[in-house]
C-alpha atoms as a PDB file:
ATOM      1  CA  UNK A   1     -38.254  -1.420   2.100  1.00  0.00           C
ATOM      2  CA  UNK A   2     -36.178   1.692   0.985  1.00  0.00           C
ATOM      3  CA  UNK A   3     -32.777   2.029   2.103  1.00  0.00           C
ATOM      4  CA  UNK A   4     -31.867   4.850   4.838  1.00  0.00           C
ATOM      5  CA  UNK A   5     -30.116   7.895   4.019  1.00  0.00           C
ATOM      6  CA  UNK A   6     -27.157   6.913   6.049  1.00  0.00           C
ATOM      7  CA  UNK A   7     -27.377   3.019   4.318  1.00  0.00           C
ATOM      8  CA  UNK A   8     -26.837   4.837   1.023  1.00  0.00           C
ATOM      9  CA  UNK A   9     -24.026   7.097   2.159  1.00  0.00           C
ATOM     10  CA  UNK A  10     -22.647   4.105   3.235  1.00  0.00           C
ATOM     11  CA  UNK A  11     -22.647   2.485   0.144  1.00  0.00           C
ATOM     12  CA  UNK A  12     -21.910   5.114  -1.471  1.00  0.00           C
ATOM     13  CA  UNK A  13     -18.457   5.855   0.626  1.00  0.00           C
ATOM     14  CA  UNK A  14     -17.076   2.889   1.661  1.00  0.00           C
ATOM     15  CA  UNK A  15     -13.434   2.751   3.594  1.00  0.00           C
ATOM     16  CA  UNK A  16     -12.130   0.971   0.056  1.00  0.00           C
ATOM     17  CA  UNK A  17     -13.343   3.907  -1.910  1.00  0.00           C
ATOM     18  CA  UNK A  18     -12.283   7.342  -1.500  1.00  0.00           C
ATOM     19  CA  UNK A  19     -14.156   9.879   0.502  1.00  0.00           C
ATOM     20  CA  UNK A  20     -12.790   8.905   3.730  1.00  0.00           C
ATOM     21  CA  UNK A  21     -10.042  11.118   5.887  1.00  0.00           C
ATOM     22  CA  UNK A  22      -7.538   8.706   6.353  1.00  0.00           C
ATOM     23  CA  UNK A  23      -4.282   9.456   8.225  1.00  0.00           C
ATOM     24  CA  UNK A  24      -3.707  13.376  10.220  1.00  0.00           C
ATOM     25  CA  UNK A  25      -6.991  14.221   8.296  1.00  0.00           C
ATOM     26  CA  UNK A  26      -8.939  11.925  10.254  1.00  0.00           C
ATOM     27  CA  UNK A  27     -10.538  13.773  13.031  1.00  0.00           C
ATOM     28  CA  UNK A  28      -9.415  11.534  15.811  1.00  0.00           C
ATOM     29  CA  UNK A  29      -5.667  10.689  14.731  1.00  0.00           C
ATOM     30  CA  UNK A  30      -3.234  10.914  17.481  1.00  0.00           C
ATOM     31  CA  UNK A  31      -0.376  10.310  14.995  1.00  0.00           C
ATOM     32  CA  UNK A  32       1.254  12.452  12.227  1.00  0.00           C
ATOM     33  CA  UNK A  33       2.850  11.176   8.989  1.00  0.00           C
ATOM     34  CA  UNK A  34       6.428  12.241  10.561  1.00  0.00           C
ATOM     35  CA  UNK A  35       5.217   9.829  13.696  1.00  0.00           C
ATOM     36  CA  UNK A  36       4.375   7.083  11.658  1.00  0.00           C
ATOM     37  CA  UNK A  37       7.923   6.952   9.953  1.00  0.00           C
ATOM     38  CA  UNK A  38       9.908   7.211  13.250  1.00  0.00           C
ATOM     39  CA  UNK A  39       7.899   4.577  14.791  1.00  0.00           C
ATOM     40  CA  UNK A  40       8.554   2.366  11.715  1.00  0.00           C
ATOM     41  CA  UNK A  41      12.312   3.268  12.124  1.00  0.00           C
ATOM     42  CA  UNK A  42      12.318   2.050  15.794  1.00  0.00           C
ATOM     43  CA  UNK A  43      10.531  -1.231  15.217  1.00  0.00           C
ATOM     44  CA  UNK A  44      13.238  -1.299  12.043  1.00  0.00           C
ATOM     45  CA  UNK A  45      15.879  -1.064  15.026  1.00  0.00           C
ATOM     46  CA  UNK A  46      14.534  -3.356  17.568  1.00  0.00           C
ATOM     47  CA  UNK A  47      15.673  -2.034  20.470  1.00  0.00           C
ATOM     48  CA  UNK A  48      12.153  -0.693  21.832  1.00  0.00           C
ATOM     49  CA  UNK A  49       9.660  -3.316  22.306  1.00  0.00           C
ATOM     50  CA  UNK A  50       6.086  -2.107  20.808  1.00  0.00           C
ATOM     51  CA  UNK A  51       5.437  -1.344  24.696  1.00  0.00           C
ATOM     52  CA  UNK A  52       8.183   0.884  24.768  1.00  0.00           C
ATOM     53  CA  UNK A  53       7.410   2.541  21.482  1.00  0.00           C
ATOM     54  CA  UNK A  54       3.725   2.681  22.326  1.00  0.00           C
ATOM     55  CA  UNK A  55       4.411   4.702  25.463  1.00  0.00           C
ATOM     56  CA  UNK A  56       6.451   7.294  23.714  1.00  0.00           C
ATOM     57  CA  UNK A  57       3.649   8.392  21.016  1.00  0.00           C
ATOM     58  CA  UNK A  58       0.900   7.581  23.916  1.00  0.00           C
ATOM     59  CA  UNK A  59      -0.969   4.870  21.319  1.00  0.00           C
ATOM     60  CA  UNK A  60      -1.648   1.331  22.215  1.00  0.00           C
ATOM     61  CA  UNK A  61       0.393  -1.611  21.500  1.00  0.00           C
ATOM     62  CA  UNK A  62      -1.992  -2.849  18.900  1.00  0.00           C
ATOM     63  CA  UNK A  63      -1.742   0.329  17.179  1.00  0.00           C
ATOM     64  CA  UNK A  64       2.207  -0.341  16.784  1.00  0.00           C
ATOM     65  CA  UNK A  65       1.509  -3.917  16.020  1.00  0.00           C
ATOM     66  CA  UNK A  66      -0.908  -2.496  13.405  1.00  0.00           C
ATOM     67  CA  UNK A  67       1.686  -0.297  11.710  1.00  0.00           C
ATOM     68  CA  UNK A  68       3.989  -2.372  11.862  1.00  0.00           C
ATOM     69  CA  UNK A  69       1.676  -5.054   9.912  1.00  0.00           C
ATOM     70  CA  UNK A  70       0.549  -2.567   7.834  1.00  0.00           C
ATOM     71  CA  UNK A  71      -3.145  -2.432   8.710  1.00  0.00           C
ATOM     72  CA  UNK A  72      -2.794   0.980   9.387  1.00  0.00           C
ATOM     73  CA  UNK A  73      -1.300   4.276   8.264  1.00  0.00           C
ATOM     74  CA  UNK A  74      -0.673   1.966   4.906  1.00  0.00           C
ATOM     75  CA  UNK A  75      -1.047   4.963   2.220  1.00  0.00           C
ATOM     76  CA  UNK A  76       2.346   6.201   4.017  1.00  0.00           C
ATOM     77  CA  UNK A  77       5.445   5.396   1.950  1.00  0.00           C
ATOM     78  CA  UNK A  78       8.489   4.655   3.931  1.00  0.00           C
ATOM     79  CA  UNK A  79      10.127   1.925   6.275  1.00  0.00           C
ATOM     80  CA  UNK A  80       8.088  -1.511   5.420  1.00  0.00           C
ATOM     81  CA  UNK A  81       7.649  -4.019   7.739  1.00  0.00           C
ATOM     82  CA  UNK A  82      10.266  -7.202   7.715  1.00  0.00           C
ATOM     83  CA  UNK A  83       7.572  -9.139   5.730  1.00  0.00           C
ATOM     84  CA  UNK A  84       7.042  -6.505   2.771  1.00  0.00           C
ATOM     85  CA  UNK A  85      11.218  -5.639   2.311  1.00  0.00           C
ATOM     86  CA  UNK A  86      12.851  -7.042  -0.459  1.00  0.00           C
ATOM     87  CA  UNK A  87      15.278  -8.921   1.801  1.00  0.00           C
ATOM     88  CA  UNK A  88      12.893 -11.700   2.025  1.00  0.00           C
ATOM     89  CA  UNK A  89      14.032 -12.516  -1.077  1.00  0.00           C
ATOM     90  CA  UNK A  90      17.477 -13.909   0.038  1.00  0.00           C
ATOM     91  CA  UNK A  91      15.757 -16.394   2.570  1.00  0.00           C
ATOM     92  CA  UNK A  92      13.922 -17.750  -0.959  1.00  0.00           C
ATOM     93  CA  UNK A  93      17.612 -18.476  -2.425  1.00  0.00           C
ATOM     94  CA  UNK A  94      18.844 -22.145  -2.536  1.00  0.00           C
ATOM     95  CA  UNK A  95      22.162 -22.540  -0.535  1.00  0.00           C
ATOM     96  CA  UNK A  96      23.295 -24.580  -3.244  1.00  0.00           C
ATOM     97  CA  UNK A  97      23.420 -22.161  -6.147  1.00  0.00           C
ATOM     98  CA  UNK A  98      26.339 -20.401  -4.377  1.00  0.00           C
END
């Protein structure tokens, strides 16, 4: 049996390829590129709990959880979640090379 039209597109255009809004050009985005970065820079801060932050940009807590994992909004360069610094890389050092 042939594939659908719309089984083809979505071979064709799959969220790994490109043809896809991602981001403020995705037609339901509640979030800009400028939102993203702040709420990076709060959960950098960690005085707001993802509740808190959540509230202020009217998003869910997952969605903060998600940027903060980088799930989402991951084509935006800035502020990387604690797992992705470079500052990881001191917990790697042995105490006793000091």
């Amino acid at each position: 049996m042939p594939l659908s039209r719309n089984s083809r597109r979505g071979l064709k255009y799959s969220p790994r390829k490109s043809g896809w809004n991602v981001g403020e050009a995705h037609g339901n985005s509640k979030l800009t590129v400028d939102d993203v970065l702040r709420i990076r820079q709060l959960i950098a801060e960690e005085e707001l709990s993802f509740a808190d932050i959540a509230k202020a940009f009217r998003v869910t807590t997952g969605t903060i959880s998600h940027i903060h994992t980088g799930r989402l909004w991951k084509h935006v360069p800035g502020l990387k979640s604690p797992e992705e610094s470079d500052l990881g890389v001191l917990d790697d050092a042995d105490p006793g090379d000091s």
